[in-house]
Protein backbone atom coordinates (compact mmCIF):
# COMPACT_ATOMS: atom_id res chain seq x y z
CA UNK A 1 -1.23 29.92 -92.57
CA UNK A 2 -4.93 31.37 -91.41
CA UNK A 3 -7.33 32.47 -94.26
CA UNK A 4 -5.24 30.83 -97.51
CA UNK A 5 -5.94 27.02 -99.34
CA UNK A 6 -2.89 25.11 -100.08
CA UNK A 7 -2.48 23.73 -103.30
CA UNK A 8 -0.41 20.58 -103.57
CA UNK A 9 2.32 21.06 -107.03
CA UNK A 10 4.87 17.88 -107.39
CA UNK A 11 4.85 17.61 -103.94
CA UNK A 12 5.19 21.37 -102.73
CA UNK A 13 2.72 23.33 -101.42
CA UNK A 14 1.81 26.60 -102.62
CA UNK A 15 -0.50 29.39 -100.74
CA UNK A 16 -3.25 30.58 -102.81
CA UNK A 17 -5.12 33.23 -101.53
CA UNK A 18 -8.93 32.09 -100.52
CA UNK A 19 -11.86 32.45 -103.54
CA UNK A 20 -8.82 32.25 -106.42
CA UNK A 21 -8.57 29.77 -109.07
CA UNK A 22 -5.12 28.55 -109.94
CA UNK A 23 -5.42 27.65 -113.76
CA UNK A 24 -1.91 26.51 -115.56
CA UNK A 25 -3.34 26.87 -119.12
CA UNK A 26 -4.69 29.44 -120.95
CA UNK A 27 -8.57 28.75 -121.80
CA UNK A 28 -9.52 30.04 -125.12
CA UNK A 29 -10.90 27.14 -126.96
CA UNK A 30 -14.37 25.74 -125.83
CA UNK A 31 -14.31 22.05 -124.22
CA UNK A 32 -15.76 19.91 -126.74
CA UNK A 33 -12.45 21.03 -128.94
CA UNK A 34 -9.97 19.41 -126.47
CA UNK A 35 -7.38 16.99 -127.90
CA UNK A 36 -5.39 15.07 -125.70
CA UNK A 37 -1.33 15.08 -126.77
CA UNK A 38 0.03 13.02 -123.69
CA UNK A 39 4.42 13.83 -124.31
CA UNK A 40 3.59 17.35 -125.23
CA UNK A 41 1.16 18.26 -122.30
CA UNK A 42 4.07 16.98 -119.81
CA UNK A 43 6.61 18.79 -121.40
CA UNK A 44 4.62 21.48 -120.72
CA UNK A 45 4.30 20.81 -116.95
CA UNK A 46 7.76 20.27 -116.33
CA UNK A 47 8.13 23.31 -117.93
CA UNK A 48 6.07 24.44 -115.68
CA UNK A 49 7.60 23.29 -112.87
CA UNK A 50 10.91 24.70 -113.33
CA UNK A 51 9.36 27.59 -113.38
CA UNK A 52 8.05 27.36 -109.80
CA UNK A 53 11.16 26.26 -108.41
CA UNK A 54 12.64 29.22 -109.72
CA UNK A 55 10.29 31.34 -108.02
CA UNK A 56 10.66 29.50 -104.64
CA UNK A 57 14.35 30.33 -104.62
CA UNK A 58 13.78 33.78 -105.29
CA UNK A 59 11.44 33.56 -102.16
CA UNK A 60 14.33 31.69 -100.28
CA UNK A 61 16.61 34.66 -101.01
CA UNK A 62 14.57 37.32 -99.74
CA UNK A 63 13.57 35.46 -96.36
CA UNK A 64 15.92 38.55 -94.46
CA UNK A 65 13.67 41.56 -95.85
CA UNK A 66 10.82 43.00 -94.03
CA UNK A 67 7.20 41.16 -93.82
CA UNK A 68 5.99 43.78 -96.14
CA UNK A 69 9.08 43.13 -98.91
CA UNK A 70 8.25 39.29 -98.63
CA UNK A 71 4.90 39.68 -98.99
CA UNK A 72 5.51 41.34 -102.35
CA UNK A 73 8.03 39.15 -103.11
CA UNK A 74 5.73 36.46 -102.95
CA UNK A 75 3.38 37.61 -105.02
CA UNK A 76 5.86 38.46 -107.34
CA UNK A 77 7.17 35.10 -107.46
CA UNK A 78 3.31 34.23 -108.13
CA UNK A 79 3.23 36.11 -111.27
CA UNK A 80 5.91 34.49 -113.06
CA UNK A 81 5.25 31.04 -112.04
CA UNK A 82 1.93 31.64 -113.56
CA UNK A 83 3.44 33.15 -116.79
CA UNK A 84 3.94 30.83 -119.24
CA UNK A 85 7.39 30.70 -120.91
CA UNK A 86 8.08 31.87 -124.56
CA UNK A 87 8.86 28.11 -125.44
CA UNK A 88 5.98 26.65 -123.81
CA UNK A 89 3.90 29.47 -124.90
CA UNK A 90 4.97 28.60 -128.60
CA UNK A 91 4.51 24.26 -127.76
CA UNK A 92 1.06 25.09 -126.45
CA UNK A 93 -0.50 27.13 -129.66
CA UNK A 94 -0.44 24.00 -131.24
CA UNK A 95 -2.42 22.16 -129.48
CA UNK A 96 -5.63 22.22 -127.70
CA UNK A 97 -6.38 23.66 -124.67
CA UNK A 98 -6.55 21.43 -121.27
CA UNK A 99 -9.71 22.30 -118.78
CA UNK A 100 -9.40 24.24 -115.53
CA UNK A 101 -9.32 21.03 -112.80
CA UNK A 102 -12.04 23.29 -110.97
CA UNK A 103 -14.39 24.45 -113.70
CA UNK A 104 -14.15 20.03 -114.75
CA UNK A 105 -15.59 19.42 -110.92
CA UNK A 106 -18.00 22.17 -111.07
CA UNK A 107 -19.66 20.74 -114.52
CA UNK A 108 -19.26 16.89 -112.70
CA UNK A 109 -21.65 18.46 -109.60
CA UNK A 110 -23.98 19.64 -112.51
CA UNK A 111 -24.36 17.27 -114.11
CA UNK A 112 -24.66 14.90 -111.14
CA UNK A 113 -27.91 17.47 -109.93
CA UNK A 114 -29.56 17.41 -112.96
CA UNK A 115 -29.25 13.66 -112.94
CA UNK A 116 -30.86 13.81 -109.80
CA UNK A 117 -33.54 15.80 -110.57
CA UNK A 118 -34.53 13.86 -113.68
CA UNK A 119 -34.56 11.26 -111.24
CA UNK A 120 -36.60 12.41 -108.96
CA UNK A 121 -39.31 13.76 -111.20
CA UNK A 122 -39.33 10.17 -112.46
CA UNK A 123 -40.23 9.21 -108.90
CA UNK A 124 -43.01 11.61 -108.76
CA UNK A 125 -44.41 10.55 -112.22
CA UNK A 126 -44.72 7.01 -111.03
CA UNK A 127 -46.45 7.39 -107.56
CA UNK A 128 -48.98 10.02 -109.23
CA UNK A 129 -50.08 7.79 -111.99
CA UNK A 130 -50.41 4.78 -109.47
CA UNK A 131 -52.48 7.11 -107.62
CA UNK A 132 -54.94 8.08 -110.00
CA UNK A 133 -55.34 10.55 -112.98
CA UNK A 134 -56.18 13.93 -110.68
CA UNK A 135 -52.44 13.29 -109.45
CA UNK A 136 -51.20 13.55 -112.82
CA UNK A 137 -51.65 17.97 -112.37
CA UNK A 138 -48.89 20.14 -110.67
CA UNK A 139 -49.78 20.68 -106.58
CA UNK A 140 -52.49 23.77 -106.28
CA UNK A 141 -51.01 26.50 -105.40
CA UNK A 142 -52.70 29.98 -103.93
CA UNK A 143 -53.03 33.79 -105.03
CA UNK A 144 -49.78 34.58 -102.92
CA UNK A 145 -48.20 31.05 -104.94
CA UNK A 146 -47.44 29.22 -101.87
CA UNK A 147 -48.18 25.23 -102.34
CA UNK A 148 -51.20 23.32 -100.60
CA UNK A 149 -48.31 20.81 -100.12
CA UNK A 150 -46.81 23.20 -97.77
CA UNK A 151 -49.86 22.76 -95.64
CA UNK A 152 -49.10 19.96 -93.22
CA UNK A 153 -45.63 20.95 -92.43
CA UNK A 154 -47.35 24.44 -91.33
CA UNK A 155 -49.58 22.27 -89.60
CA UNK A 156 -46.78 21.15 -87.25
CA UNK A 157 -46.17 24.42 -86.08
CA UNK A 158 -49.41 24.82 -84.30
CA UNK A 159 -48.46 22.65 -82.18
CA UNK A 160 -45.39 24.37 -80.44
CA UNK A 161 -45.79 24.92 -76.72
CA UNK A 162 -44.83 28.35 -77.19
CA UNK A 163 -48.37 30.07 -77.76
CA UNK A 164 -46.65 32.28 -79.95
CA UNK A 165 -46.10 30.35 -82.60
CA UNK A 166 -49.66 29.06 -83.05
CA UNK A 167 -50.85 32.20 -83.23
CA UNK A 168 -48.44 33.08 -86.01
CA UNK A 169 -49.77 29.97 -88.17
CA UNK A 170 -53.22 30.58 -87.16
CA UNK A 171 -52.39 33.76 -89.38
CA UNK A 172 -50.61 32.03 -91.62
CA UNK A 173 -53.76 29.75 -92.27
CA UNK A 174 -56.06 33.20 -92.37
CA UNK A 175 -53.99 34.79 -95.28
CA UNK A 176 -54.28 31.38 -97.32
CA UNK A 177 -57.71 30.83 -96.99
CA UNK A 178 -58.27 35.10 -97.72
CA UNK A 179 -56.13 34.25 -101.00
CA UNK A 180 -58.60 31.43 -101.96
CA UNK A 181 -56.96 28.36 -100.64
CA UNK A 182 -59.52 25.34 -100.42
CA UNK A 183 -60.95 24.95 -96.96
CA UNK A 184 -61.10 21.26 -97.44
CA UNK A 185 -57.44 21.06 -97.40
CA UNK A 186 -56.73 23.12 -94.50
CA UNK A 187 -59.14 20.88 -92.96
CA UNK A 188 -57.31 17.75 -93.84
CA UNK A 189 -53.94 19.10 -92.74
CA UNK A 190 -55.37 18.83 -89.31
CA UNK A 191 -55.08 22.17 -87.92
CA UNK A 192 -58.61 22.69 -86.80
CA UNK A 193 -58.15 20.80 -83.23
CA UNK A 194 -54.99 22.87 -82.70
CA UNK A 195 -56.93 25.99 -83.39
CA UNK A 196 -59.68 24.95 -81.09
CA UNK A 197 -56.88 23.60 -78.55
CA UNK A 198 -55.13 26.70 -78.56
CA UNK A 199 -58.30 29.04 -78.06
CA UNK A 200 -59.57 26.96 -75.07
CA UNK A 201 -56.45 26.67 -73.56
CA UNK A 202 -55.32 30.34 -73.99
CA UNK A 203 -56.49 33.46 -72.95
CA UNK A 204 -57.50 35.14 -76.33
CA UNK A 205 -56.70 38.99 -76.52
CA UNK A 206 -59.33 40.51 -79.41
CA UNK A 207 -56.52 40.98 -82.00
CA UNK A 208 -55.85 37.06 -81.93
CA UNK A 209 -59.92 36.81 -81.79
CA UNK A 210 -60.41 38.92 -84.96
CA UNK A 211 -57.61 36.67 -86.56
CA UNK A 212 -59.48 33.34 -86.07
CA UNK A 213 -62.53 34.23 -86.44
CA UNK A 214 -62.36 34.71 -90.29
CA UNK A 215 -61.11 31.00 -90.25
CA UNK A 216 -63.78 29.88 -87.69
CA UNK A 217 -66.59 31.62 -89.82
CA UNK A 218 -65.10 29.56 -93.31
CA UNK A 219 -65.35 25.91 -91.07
CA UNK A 220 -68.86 26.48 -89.64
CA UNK A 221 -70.07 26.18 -93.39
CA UNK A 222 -68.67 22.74 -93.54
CA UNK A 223 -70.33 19.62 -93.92
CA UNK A 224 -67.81 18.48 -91.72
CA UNK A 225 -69.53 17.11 -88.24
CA UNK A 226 -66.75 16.76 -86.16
CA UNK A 227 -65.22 20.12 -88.08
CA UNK A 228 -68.74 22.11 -87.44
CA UNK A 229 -68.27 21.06 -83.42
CA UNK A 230 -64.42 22.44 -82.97
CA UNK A 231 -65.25 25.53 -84.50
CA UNK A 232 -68.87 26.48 -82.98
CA UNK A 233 -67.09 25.53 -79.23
CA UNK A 234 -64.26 27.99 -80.04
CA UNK A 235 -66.86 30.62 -81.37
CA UNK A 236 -68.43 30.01 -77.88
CA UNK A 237 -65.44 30.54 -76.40
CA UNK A 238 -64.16 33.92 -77.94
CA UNK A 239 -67.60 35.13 -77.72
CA UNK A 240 -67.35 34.80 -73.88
CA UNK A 241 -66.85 38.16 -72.29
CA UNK A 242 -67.19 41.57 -72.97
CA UNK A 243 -69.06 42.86 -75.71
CA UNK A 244 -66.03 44.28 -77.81
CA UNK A 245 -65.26 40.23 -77.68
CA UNK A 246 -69.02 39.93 -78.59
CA UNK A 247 -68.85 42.51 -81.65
CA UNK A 248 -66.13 41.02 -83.01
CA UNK A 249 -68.09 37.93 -83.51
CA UNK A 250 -70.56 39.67 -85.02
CA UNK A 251 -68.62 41.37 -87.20
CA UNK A 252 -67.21 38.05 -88.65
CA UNK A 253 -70.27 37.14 -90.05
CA UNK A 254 -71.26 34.13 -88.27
CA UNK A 255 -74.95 34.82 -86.58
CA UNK A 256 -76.79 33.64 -89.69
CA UNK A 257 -75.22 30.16 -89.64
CA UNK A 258 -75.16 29.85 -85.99
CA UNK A 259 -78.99 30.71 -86.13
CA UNK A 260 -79.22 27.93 -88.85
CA UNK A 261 -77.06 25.33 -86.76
CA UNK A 262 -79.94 25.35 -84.26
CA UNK A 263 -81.45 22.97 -86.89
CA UNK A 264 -78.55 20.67 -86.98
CA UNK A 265 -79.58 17.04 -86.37
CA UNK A 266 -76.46 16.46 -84.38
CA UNK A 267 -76.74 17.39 -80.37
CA UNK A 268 -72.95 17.62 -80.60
CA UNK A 269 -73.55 21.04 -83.26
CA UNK A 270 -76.56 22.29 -81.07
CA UNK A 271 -75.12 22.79 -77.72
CA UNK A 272 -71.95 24.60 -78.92
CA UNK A 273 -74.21 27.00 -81.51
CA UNK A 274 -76.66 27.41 -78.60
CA UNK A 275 -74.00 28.52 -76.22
CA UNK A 276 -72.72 31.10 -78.64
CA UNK A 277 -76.13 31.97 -79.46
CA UNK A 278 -76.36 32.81 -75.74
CA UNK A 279 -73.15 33.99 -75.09
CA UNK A 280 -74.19 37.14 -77.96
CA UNK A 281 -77.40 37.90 -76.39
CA UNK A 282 -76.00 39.33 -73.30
CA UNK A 283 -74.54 41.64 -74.75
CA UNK A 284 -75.69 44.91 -75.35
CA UNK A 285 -79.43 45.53 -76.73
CA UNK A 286 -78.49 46.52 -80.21
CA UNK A 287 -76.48 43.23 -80.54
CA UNK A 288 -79.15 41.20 -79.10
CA UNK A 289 -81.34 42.73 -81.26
CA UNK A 290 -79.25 41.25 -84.53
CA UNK A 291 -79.79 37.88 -83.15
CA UNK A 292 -83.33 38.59 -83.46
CA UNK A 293 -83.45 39.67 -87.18
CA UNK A 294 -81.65 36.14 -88.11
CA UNK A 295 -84.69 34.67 -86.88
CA UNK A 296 -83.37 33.37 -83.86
CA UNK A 297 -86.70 32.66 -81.76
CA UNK A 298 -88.67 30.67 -84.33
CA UNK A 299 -85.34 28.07 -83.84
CA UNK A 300 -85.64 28.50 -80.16
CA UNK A 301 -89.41 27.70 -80.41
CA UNK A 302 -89.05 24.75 -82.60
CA UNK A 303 -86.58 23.08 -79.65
CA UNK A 304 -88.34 24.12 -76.59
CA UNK A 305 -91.46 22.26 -78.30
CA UNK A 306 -89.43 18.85 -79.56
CA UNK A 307 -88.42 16.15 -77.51
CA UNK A 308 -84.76 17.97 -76.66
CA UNK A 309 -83.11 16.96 -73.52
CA UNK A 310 -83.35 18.39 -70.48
CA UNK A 311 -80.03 19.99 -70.81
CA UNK A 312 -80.62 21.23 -74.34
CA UNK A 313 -83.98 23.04 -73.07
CA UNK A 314 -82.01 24.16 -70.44
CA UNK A 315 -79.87 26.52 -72.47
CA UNK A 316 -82.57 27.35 -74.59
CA UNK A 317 -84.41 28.75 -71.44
CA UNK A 318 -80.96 30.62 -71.05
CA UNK A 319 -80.68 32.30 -74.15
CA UNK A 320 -84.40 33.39 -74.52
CA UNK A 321 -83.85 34.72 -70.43
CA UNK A 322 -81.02 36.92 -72.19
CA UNK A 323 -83.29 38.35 -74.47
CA UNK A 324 -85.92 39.29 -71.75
CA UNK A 325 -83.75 40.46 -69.90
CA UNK A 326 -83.41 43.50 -73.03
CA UNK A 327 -86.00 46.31 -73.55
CA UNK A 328 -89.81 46.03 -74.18
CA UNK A 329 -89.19 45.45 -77.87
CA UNK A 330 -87.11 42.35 -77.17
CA UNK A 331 -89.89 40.99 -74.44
CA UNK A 332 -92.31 41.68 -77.16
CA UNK A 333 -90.34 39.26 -79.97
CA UNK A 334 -90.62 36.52 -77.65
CA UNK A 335 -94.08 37.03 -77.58
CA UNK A 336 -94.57 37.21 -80.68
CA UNK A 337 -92.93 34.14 -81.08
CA UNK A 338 -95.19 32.09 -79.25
CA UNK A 339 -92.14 31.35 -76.53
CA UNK A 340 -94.15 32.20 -73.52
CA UNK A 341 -96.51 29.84 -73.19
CA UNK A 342 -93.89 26.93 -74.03
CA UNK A 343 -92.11 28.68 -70.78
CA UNK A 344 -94.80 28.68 -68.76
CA UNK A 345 -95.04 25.08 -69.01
CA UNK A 346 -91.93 24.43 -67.93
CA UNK A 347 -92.23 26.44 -65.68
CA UNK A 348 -94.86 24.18 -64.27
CA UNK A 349 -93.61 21.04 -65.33
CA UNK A 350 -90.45 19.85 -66.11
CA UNK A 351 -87.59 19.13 -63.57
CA UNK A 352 -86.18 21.69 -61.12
CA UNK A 353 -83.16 22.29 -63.41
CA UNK A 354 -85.07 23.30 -66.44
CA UNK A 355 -87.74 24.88 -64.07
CA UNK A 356 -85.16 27.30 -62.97
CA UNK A 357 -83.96 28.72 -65.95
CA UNK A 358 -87.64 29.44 -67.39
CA UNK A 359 -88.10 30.89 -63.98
CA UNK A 360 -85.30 33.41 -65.14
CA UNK A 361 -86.76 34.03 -68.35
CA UNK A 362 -90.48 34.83 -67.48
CA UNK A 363 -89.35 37.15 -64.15
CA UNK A 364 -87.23 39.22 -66.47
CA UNK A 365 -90.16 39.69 -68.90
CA UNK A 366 -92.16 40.72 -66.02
CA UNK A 367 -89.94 43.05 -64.39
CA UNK A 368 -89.01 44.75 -67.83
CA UNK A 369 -92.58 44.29 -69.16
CA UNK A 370 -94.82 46.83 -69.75
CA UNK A 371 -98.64 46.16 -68.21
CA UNK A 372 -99.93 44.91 -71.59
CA UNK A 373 -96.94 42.79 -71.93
CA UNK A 374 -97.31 41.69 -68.31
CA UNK A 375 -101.20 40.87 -68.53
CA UNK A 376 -100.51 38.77 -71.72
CA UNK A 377 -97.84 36.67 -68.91
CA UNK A 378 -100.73 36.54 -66.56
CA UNK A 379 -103.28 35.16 -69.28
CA UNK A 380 -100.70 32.50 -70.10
CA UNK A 381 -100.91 30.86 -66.37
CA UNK A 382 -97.48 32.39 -64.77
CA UNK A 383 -99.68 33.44 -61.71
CA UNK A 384 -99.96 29.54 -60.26
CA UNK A 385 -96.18 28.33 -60.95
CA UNK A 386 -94.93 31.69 -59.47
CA UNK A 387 -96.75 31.19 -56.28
CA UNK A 388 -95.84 27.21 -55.97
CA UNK A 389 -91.98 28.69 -56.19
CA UNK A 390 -92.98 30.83 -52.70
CA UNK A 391 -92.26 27.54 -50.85
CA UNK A 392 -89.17 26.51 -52.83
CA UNK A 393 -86.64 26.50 -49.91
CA UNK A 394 -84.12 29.11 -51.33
CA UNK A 395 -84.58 32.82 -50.57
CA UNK A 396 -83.48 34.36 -53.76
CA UNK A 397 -86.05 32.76 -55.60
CA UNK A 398 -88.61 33.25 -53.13
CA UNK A 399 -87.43 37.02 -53.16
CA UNK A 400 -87.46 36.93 -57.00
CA UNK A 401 -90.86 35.23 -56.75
CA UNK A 402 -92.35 38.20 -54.37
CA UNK A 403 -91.18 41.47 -56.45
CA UNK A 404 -92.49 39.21 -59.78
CA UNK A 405 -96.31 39.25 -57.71
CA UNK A 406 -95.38 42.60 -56.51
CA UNK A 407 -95.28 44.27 -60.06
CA UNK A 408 -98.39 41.80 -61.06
CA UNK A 409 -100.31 42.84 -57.84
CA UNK A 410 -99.46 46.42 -59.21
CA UNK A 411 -100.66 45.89 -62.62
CA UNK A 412 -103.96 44.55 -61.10
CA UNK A 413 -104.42 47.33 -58.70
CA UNK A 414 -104.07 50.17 -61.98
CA UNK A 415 -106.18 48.15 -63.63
CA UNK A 416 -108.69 48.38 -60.13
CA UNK A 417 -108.37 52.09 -60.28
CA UNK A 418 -109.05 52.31 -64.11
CA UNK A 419 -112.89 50.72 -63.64
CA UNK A 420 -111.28 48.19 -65.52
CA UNK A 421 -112.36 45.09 -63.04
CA UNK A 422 -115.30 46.72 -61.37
CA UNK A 423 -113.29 48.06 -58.53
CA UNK A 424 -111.17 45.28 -57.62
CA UNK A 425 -107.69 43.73 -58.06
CA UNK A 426 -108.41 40.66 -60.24
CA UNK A 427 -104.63 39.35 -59.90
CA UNK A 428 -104.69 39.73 -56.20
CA UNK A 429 -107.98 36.95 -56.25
CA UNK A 430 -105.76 34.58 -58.40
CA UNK A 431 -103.10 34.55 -56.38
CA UNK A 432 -105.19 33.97 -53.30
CA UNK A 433 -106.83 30.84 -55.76
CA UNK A 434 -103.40 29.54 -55.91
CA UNK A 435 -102.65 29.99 -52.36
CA UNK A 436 -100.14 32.33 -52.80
CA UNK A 437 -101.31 34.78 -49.96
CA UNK A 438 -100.97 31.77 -47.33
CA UNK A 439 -97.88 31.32 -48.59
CA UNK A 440 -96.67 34.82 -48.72
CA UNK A 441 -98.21 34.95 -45.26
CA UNK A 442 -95.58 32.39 -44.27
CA UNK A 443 -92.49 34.15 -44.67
CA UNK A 444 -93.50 37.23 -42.80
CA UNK A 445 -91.86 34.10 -39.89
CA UNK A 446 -88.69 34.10 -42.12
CA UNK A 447 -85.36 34.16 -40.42
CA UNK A 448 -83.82 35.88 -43.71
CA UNK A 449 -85.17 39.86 -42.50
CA UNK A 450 -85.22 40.34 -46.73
CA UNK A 451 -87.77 37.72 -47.27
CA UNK A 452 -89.18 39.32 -43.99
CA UNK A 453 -89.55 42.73 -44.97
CA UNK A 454 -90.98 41.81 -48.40
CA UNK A 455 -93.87 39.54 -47.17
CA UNK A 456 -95.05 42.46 -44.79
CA UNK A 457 -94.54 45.00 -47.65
CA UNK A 458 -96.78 42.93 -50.08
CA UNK A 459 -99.44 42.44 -47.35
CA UNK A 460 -100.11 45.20 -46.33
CA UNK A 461 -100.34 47.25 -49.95
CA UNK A 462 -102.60 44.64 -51.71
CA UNK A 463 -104.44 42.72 -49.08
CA UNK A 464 -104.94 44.29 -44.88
CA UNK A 465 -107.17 47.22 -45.02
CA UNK A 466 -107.64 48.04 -41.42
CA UNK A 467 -104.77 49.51 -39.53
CA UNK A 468 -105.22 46.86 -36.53
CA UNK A 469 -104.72 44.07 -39.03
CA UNK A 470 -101.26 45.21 -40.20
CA UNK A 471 -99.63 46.31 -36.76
CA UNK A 472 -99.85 42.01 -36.57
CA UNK A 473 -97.12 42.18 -39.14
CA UNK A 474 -95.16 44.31 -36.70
């Protein structure tokens, strides 16, 4: 029979319907009254008994009638075999009542639980005083009450393969740490390598950027070495790309300690904040500009001047290029900050791969420049490494090279026409000291017609006078 228990009754079985109790004794008297009168108690289930026999008959006789007329039949025959009679009614008043087989298990499982529990808390007791007095307190718990203990088992869900659920714990971790959980124990629960994992591995739409990034800006003010380097490479990362990407950076709040990680004794910190650091600055001017109020270039100064490697100079030359790459205000920061002549050095000196990015960052403060910027460049010695890059055998820096002498030549020749220099073009004599018009000479033969055109062009604005002179350029 589908949907009823069977309960087993002197070896018959009887359908109860499912979610019913079946009690055989009234229950009016609590349980710590119950007296035990063994002959009486069976006279009362035989009595009992009888009385379901009786009912089963009845059922037996109306077997013939409809489904409908059994069915009440049935529960008929329920009824009375559940009604006491009057002479068992009158034996059991004088004794005490039995208790309900089901309500007796239901007190057993109880009990058995709390037993458990007392148990366990024992357990706990133990372990936290062998641990140490500051075990002793309940776990921490957060503003929204959910346990620091919780922590490492949300931990493991960073690390589904479904990117999905990482970036629903990355929130997770957000909201705990906005509540006031300790960032020490999000650290230890080891979910800063996932984060960092995920970012790198994962292309990061802006609304899952502005969710880490309120994390990311929490870690970077760590002590934490290893800590400090996860988060600044994911800052680097996110930061990488347009300048919504850029702003939302920004807006986190972490340009002051990135600017202040440029200090950090550990190459491991610097590259990371450095790349960020340059990674902001090409974006727009006004958010270059807010790398400049948190005192960016005095940093960049101090490194470009110390005994860095060549590939930590390197991006430093590629982050100050970004600013002078902005407007005259920008160019005019760096010089204020004493950059340029640390540039022009390497510029001069230092290996090919450093060389090239200090290239980048003194041709965009000439082209952008205005002529007082650009004849503070030429007083700092740009003139001689510029022209020593004519020969370099590549032509976009030798075209690079050419419009940077171009708009010096052109500085020169207002300053000619101002009575400035007694009639003549100073710069155009320096470059001719450094053999820069031999040079530029020398690529008029160029097969790239570019390089060509350029060489001619120069020639023949700052240097032939005669018109017999320049149809040789022809």
């Amino acid at each position: 029979m589908r949907g009823r228990l069977r309960w087993r009754i002197g070896g018959l079985q009887f359908p109860v319907r499912v979610g019913e109790r079946v009690s055989f004794c009234p229950r009016s008297v609590p349980l710590q009254n119950v007296e035990h009168d063994t002959l009486s108690l069976q006279e009362c289930l035989r009595s009992e008994e009888l009385s379901l026999s009786r009912s089963l008959e009845i059922l037996n006789q109306n077997l013939s009638l409809s489904a409908s007329s059994a069915l009440n039949s049935l529960e008929q025959a329920e009824a009375m075999s559940l009604r006491p009679t009057t002479r068992a009614e009158a034996r059991k008043k004088s004794y005490k009542v039995a208790v309900d087989a089901e309500e007796a298990r239901w007190r057993r499982e109880n009990v058995l639980v709390e037993i458990r529990k007392s148990k366990r808390e024992e357990n706990l007791n133990k372990k936290r005083c062998e641990a140490g007095p500051h075990h002793l307190s309940p776990p921490p718990t957060h503003a929204c009450g959910m346990k620091i203990d919780n922590l490492s088992e949300m931990a493991e869900g960073a690390y589904y393969e479904d990117p999905a659920v990482p970036s629903s714990v990355i929130t997770q971790f957000r909201r705990l740490l906005s509540d006031g959980a300790p960032i020490e124990e999000v650290v230890k629960a080891g979910i800063v390598p996932r984060v960092v994992e995920f970012i790198l591995r994962h292309e990061t739409p802006l609304p899952q950027i502005k969710t880490a990034l309120p994390v990311l800006q929490r870690l970077i003010h760590l002590n934490d070495e290893e800590v400090l380097v996860d988060a600044c490479w994911a800052i680097s990362h996110l930061s990488h790309g347009s300048k919504d990407r850029i702003q939302a950076v920004i807006e986190a709040g972490v340009c002051p300690k990135l600017v202040e990680l440029l200090s950090h004794p550990s190459h491991k910190v610097l590259v990371p904040a450095l790349r960020t650091l340059g990674n902001i600055v090409t974006g727009n001017d006004v958010q270059t500009q807010i790398m400049i109020k948190n005192l960016a270039l005095p940093r960049l100064l101090q490194i470009l001047t110390s005994s860095y490697d060549n590939y930590i100079k390197q991006e430093v030359c590629g982050v100050i290029s970004n600013i002078t790459a902005g407007n005259s205000n920008q160019i005019q920061a760096v010089i204020d900050a004493n950059i340029v002549s640390p540039l022009v050095q390497l510029l001069q000196h230092a290996e090919f791969s450093v060389k090239k990015v200090a290239f980048w960052a003194i041709s965009n403060a000439i082209h952008g420049g205005s002529n007082c910027q650009i004849q503070f460049l030429v007083s700092q010695g740009c003139i001689e490494p510029l022209c020593d890059l004519l020969a370099y055998p590549a032509p976009s820096i030798n075209a690079i090279c050419m419009e940077c002498l171009d708009k010096i030549l052109e500085v020169g020749e207002a300053n000619k026409h101002l009575g400035i220099t007694a009639g003549r073009n100073l710069y155009a004599q320096m470059i001719c000291d450094c053999d820069g018009f031999n040079k530029i000479e020398s690529l008029v033969a160029h097969d790239n017609i570019v390089i060509y055109k350029m060489a001619v062009n120069i020639l023949k604005r700052f240097w032939v006078d005669d018109e017999e002179d320049m149809q040789d350029f022809d």
